[in-house]
PDB file of N, CA and C in Angstrom:
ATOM      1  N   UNK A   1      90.625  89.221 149.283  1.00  0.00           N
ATOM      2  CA  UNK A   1      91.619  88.272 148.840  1.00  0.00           C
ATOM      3  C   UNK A   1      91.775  88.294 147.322  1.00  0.00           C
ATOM      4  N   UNK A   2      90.692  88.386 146.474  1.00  0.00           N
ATOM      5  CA  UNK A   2      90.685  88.390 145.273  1.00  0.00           C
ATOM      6  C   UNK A   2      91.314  89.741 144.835  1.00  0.00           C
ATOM      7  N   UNK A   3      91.247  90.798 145.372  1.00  0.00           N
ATOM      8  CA  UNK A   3      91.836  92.095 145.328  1.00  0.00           C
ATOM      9  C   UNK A   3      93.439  91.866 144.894  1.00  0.00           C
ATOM     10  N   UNK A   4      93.678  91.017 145.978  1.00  0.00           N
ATOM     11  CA  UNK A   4      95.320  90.970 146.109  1.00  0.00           C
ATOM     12  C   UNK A   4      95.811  90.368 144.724  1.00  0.00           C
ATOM     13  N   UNK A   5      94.907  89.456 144.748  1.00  0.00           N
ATOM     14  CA  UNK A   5      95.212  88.773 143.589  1.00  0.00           C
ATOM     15  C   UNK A   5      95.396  89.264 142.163  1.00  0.00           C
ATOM     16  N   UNK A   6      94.310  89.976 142.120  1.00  0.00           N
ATOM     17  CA  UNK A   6      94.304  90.574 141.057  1.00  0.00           C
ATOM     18  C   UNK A   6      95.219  91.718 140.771  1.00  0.00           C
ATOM     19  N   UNK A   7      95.626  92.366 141.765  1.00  0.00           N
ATOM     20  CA  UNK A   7      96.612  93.303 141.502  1.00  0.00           C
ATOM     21  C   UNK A   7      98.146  93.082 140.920  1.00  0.00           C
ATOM     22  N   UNK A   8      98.470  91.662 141.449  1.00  0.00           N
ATOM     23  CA  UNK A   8      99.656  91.369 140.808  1.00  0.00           C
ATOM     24  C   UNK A   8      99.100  90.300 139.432  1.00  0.00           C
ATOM     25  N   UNK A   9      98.066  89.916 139.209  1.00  0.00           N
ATOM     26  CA  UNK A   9      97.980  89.293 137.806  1.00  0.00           C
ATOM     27  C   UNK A   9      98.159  90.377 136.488  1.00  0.00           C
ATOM     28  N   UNK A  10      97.015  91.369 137.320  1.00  0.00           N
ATOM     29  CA  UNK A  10      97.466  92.365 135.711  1.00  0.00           C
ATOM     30  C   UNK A  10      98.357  93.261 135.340  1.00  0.00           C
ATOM     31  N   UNK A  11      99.371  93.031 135.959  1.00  0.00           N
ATOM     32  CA  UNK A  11     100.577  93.604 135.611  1.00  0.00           C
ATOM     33  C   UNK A  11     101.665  92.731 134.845  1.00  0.00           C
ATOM     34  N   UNK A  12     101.325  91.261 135.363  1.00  0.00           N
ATOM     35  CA  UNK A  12     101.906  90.209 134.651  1.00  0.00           C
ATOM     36  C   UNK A  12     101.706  89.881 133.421  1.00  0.00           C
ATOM     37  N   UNK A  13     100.397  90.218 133.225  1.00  0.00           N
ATOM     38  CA  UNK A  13      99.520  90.016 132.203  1.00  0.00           C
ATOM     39  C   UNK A  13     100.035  90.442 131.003  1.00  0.00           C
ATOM     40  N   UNK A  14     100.115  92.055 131.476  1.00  0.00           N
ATOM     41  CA  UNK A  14     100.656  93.222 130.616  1.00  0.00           C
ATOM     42  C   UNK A  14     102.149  93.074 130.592  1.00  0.00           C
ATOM     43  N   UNK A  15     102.770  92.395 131.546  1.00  0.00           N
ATOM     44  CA  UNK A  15     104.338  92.123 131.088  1.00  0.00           C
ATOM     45  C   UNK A  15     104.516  91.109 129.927  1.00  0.00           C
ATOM     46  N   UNK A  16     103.635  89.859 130.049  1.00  0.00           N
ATOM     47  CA  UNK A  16     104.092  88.928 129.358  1.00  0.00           C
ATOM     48  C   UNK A  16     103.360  89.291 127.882  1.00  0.00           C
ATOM     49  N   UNK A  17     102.479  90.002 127.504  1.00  0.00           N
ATOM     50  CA  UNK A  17     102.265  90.539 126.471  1.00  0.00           C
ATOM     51  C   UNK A  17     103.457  91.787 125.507  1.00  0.00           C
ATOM     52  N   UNK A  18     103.390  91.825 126.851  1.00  0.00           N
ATOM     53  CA  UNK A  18     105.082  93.303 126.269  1.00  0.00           C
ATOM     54  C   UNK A  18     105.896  92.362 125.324  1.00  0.00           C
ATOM     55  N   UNK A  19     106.194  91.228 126.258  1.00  0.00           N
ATOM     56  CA  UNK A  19     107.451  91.020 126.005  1.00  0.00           C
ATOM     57  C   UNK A  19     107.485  89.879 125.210  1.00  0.00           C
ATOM     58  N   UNK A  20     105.650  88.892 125.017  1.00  0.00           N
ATOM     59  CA  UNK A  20     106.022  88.452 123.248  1.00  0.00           C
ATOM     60  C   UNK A  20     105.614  89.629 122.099  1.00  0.00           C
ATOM     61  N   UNK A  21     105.716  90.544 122.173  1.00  0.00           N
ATOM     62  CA  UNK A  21     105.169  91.638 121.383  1.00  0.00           C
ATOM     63  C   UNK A  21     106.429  92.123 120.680  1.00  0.00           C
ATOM     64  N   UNK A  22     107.536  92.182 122.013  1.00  0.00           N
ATOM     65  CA  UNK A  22     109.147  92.529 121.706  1.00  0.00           C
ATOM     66  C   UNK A  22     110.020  91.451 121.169  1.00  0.00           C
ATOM     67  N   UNK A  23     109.725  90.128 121.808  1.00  0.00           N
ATOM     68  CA  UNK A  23     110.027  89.001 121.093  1.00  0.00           C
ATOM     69  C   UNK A  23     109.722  88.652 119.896  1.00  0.00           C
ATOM     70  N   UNK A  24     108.340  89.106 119.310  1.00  0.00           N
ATOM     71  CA  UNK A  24     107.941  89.025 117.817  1.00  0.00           C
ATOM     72  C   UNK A  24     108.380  89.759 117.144  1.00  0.00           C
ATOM     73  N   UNK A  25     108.724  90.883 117.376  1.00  0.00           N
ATOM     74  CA  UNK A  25     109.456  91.842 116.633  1.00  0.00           C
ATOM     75  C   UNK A  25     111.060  91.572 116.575  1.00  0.00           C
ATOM     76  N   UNK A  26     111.758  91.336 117.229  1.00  0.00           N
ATOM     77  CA  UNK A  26     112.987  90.817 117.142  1.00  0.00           C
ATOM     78  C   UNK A  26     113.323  89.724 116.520  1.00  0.00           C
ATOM     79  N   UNK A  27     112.200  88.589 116.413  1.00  0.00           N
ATOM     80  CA  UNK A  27     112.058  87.796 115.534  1.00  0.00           C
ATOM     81  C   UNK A  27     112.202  88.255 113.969  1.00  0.00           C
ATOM     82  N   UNK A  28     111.447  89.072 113.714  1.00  0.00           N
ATOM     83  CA  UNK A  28     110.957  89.033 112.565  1.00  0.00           C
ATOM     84  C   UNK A  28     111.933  90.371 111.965  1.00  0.00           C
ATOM     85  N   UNK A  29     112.597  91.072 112.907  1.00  0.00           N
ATOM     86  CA  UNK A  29     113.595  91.442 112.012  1.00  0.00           C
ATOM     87  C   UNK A  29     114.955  90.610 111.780  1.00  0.00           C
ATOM     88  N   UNK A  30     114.995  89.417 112.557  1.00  0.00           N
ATOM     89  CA  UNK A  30     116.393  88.778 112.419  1.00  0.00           C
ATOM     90  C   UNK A  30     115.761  88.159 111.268  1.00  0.00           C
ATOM     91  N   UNK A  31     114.573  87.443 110.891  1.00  0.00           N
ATOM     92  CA  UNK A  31     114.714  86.956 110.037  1.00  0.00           C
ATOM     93  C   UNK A  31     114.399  87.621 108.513  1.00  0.00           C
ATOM     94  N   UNK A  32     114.216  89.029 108.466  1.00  0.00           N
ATOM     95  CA  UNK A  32     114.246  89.857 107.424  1.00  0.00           C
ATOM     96  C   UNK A  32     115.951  90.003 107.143  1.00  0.00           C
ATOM     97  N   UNK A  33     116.801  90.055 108.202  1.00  0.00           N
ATOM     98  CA  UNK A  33     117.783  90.137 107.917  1.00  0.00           C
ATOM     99  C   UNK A  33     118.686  88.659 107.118  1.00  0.00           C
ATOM    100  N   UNK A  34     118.225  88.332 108.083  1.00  0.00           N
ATOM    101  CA  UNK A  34     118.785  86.755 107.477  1.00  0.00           C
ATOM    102  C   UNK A  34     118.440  86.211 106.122  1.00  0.00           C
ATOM    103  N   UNK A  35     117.032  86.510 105.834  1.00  0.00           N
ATOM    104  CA  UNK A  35     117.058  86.370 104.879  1.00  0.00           C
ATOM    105  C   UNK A  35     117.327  87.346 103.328  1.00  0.00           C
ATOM    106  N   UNK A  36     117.340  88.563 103.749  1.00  0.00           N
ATOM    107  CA  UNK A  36     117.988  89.577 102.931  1.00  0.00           C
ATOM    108  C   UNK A  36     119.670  88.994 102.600  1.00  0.00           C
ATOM    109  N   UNK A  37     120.392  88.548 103.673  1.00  0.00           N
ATOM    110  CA  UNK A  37     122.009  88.563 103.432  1.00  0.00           C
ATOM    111  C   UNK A  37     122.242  87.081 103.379  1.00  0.00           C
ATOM    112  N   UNK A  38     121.518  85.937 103.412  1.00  0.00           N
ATOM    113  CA  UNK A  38     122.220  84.513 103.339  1.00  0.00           C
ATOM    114  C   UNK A  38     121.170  83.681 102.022  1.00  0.00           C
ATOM    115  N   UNK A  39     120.168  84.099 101.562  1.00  0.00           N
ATOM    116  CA  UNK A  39     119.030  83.557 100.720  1.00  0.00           C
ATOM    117  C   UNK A  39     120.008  83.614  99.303  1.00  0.00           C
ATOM    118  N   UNK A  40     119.592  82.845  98.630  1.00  0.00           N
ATOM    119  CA  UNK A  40     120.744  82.571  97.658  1.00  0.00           C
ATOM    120  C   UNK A  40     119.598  83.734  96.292  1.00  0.00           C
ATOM    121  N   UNK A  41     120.395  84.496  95.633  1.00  0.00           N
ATOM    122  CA  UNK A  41     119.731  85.496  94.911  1.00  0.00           C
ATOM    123  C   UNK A  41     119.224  84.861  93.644  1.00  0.00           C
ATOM    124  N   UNK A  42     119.244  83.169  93.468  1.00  0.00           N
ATOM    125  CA  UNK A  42     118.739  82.746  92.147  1.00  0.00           C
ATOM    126  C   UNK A  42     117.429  82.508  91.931  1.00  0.00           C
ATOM    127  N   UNK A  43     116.900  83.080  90.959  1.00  0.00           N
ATOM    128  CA  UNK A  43     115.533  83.380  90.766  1.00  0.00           C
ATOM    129  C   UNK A  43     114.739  84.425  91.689  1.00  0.00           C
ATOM    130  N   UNK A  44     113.706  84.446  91.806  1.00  0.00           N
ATOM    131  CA  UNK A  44     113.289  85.584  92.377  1.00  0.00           C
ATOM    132  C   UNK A  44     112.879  84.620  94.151  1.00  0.00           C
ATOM    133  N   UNK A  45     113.703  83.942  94.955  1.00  0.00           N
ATOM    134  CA  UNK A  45     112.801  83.225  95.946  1.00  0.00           C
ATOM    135  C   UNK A  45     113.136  84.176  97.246  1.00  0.00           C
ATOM    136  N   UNK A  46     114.067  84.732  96.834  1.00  0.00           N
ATOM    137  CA  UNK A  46     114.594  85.687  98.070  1.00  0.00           C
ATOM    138  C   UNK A  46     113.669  87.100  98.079  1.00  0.00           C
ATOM    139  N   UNK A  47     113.469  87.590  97.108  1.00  0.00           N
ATOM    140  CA  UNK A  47     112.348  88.856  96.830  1.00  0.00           C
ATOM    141  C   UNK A  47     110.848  88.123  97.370  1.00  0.00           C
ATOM    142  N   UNK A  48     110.678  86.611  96.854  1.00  0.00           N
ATOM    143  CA  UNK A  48     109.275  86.279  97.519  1.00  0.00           C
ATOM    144  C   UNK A  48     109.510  86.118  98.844  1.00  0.00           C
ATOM    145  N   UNK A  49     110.722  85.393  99.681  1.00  0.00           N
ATOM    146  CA  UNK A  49     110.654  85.582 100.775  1.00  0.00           C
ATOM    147  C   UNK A  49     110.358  86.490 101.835  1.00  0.00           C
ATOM    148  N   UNK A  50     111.460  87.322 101.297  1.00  0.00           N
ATOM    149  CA  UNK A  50     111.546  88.811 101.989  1.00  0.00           C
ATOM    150  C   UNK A  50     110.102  89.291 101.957  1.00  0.00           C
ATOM    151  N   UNK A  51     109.112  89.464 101.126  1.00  0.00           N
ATOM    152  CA  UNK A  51     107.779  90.122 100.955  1.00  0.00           C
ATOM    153  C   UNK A  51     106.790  89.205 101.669  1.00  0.00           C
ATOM    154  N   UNK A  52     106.933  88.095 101.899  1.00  0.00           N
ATOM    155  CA  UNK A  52     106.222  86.976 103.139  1.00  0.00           C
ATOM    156  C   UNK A  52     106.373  87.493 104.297  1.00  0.00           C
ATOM    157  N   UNK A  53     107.912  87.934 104.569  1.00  0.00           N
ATOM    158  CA  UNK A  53     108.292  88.530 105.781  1.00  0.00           C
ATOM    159  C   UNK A  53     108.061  89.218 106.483  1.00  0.00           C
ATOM    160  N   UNK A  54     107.890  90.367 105.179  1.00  0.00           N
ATOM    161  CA  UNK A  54     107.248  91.817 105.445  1.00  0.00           C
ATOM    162  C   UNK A  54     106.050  92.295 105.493  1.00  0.00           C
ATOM    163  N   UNK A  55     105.345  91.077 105.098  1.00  0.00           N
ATOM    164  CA  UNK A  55     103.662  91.775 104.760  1.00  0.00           C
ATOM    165  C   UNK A  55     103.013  90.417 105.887  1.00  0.00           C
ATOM    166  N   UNK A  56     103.592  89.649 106.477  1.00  0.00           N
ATOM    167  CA  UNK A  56     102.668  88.948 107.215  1.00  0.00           C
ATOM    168  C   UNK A  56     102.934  89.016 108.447  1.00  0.00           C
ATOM    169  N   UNK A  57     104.320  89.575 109.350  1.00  0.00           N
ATOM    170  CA  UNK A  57     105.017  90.263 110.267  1.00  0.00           C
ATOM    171  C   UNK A  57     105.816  88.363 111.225  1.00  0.00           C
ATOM    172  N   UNK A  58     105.114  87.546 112.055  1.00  0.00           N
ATOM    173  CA  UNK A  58     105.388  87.549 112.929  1.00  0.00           C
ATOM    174  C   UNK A  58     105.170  86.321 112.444  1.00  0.00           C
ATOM    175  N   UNK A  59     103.689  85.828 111.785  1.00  0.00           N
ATOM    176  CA  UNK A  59     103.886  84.634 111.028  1.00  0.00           C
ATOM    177  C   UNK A  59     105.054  84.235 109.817  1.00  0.00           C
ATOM    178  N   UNK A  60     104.883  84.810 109.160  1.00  0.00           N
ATOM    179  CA  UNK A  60     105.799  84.618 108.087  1.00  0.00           C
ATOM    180  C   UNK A  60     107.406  84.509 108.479  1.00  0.00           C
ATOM    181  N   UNK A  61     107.444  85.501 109.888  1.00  0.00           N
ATOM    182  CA  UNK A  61     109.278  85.172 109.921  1.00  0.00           C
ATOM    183  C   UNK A  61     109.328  83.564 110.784  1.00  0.00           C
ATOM    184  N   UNK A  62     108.132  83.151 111.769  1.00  0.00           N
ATOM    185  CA  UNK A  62     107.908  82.352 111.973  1.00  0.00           C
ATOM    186  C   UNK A  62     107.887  80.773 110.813  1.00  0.00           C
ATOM    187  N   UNK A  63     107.332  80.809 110.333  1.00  0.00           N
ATOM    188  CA  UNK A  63     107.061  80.280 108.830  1.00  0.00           C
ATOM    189  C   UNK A  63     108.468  79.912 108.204  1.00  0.00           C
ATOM    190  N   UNK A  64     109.024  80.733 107.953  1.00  0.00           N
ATOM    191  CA  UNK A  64     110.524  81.174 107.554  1.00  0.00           C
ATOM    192  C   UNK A  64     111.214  80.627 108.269  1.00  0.00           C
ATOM    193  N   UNK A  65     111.601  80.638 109.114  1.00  0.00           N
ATOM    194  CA  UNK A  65     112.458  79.958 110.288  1.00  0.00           C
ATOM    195  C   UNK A  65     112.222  78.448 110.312  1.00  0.00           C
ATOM    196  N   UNK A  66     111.040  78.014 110.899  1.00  0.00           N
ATOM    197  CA  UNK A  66     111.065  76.549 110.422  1.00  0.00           C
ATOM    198  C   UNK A  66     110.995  75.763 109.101  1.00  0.00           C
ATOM    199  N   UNK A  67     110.302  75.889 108.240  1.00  0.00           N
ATOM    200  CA  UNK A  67     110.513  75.444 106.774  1.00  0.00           C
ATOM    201  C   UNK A  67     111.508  76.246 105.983  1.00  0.00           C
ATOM    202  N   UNK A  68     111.714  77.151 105.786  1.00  0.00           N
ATOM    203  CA  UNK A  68     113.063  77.617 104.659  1.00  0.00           C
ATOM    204  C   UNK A  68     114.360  77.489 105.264  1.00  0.00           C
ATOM    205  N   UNK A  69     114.120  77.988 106.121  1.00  0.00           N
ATOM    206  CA  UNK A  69     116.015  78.449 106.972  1.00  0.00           C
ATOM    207  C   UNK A  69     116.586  77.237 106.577  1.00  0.00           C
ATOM    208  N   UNK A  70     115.881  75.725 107.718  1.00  0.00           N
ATOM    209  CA  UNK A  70     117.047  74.342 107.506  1.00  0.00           C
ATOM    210  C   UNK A  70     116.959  74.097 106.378  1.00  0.00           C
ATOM    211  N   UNK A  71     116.171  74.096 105.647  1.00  0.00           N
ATOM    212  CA  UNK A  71     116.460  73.386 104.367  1.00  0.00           C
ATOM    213  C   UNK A  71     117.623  74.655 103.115  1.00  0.00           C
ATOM    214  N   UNK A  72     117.237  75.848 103.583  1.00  0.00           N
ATOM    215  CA  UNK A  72     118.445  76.517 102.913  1.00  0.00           C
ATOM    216  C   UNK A  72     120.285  76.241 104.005  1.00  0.00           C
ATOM    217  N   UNK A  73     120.080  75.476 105.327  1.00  0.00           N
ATOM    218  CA  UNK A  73     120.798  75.617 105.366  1.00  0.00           C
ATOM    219  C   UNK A  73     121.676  74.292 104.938  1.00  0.00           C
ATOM    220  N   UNK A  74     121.167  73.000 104.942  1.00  0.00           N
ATOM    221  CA  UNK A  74     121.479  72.148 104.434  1.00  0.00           C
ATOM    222  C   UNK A  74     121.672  72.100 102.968  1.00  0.00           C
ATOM    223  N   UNK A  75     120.727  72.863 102.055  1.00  0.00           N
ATOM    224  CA  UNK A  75     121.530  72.975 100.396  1.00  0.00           C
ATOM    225  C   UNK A  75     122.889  73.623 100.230  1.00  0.00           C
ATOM    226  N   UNK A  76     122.698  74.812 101.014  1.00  0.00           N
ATOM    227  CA  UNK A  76     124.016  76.143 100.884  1.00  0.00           C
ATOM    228  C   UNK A  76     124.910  75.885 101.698  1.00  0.00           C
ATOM    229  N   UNK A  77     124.302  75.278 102.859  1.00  0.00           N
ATOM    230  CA  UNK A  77     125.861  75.683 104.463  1.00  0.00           C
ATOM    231  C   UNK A  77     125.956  77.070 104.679  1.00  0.00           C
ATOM    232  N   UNK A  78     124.634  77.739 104.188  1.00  0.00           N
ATOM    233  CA  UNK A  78     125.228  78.780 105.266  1.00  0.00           C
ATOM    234  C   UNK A  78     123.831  78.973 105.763  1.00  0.00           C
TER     235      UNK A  78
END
């Protein structure tokens, strides 16, 4: 019985790992993008962003998304 069981867990296992693995990555390039083309270029906060982005992968676009995004989107509107 445990056989059975186990045969369809670890495939699930390995799906749902796939696919926050693909989800983190899609993350974290929308928000390299986003923040490359909507971050307002005054002072250097968009170069520090972008390098948060890039050097911490999955946290940082995470990070990014909830604390910078709304509040850049409420100063700028965009």
């Amino acid at each position: 019985m445990f056989a059975a069981i186990e045969i369809l867990l670890i495939p699930l296992f390995f799906l749902a790992m796939i696919s926050l693995g693909v989800a983190g990555t899609v993350l974290w390039i929308w928000m390299l993008i986003d923040c490359a083309t909507n971050e307002p270029s005054e002072g250097s906060d968009k170069i520090v962003w972008i390098l948060v982005i890039l050097f911490t992968h999955g946290l940082g676009a995470l990070i990014y998304l909830l604390a910078r995004r709304p509040e850049r989107k409420r100063l700028y509107g965009r």
